[in-house]
Protein backbone atom coordinates (compact mmCIF):
# COMPACT_ATOMS: atom_id res chain seq x y z
CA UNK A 1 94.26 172.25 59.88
CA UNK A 2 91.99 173.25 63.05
CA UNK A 3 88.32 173.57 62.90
CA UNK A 4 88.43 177.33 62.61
CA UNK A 5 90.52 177.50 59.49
CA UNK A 6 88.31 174.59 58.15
CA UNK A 7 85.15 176.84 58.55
CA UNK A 8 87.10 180.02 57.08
CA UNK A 9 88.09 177.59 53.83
CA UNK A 10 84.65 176.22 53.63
CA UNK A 11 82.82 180.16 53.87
CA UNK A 12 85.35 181.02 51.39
CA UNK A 13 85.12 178.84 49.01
CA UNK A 14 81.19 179.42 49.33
CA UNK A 15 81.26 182.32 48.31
CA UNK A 16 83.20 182.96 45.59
CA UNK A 17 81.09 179.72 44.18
CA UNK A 18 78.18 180.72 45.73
CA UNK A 19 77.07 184.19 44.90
CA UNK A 20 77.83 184.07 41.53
CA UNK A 21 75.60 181.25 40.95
CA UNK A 22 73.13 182.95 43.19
CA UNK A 23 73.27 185.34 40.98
CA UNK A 24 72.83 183.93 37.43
CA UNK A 25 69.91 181.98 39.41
CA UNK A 26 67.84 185.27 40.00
CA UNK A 27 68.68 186.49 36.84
CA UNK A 28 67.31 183.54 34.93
CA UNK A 29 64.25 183.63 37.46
CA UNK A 30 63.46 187.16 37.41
CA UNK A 31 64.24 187.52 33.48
CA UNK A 32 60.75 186.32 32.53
CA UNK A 33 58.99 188.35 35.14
CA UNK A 34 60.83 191.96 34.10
CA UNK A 35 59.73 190.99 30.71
CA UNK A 36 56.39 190.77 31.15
CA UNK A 37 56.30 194.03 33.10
CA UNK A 38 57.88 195.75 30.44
CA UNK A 39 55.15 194.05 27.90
CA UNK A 40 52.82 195.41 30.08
CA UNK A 41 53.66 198.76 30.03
CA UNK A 42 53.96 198.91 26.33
CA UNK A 43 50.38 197.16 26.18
CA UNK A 44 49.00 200.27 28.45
CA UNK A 45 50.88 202.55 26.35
CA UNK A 46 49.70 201.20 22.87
CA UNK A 47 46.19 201.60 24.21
CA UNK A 48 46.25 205.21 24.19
CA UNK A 49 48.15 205.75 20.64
CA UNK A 50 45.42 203.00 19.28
CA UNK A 51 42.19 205.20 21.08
CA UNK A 52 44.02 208.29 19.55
CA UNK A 53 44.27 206.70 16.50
CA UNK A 54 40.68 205.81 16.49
CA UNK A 55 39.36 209.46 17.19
CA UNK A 56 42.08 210.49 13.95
CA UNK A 57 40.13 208.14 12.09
CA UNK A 58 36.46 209.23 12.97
CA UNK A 59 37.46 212.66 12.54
CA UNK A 60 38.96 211.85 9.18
CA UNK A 61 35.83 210.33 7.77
CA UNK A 62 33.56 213.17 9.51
CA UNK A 63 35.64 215.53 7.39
CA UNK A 64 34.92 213.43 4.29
CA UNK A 65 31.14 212.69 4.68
CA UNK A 66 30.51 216.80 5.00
CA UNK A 67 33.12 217.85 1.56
CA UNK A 68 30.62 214.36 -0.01
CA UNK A 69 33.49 212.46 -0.36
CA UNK A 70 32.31 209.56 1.87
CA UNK A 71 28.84 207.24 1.32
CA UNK A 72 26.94 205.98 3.87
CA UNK A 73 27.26 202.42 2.84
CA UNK A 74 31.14 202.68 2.93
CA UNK A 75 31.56 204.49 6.34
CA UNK A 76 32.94 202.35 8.74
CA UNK A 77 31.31 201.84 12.17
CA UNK A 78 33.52 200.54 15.38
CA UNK A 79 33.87 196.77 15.37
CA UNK A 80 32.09 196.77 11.65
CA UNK A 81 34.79 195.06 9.03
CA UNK A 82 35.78 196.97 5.90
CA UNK A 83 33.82 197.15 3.11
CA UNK A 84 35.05 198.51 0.35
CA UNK A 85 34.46 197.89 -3.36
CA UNK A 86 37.07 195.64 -5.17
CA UNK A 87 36.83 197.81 -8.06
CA UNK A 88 36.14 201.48 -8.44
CA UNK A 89 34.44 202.58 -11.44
CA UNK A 90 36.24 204.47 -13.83
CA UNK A 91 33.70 207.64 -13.87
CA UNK A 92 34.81 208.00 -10.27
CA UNK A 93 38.09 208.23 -10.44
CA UNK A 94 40.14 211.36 -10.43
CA UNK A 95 42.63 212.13 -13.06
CA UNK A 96 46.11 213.75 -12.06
């Protein structure tokens, strides 16, 4: 065996071995990186459907405090938690 088949053996050899553990490498490297992009993007995303969500809501409870559905005491302000009572009385209630 001369030196240039020992080189041509040796290139080869690395690369059938090589690249495919070159590859699995990058994908277990980049893996975590792709997925946080793609979290990313569905954060952004989520932000709009949760501000649209939020102007659904205000409108919704607009529409109920001018029919005098809604009481002042149980409207709910941004960043306020929900206060609602445990218990509704039964004069209140609506029969169906």
């Amino acid at each position: 065996m001369d030196v240039t088949e020992g080189i041509v053996t040796f290139l080869i050899t690395a690369m059938v071995v090589g690249v495919p553990l070159f590859g699995l490498t990058l994908r277990f490297s980049l893996k975590p990186l792709v997925e946080a992009f793609i979290r990313l993007k569905e954060s952004q995303h989520g932000g709009m459907e949760v501000r649209l969500l939020r102007e659904r809501v205000a409108h919704l409870e607009r529409v109920l405090e001018a029919h005098g559905l809604m009481d002042d005491h149980l409207s709910l302000r941004p960043g306020a938690p929900e206060r609602l009572p445990a218990v509704a009385p039964l004069k209140d209630r609506e029969r169906v």
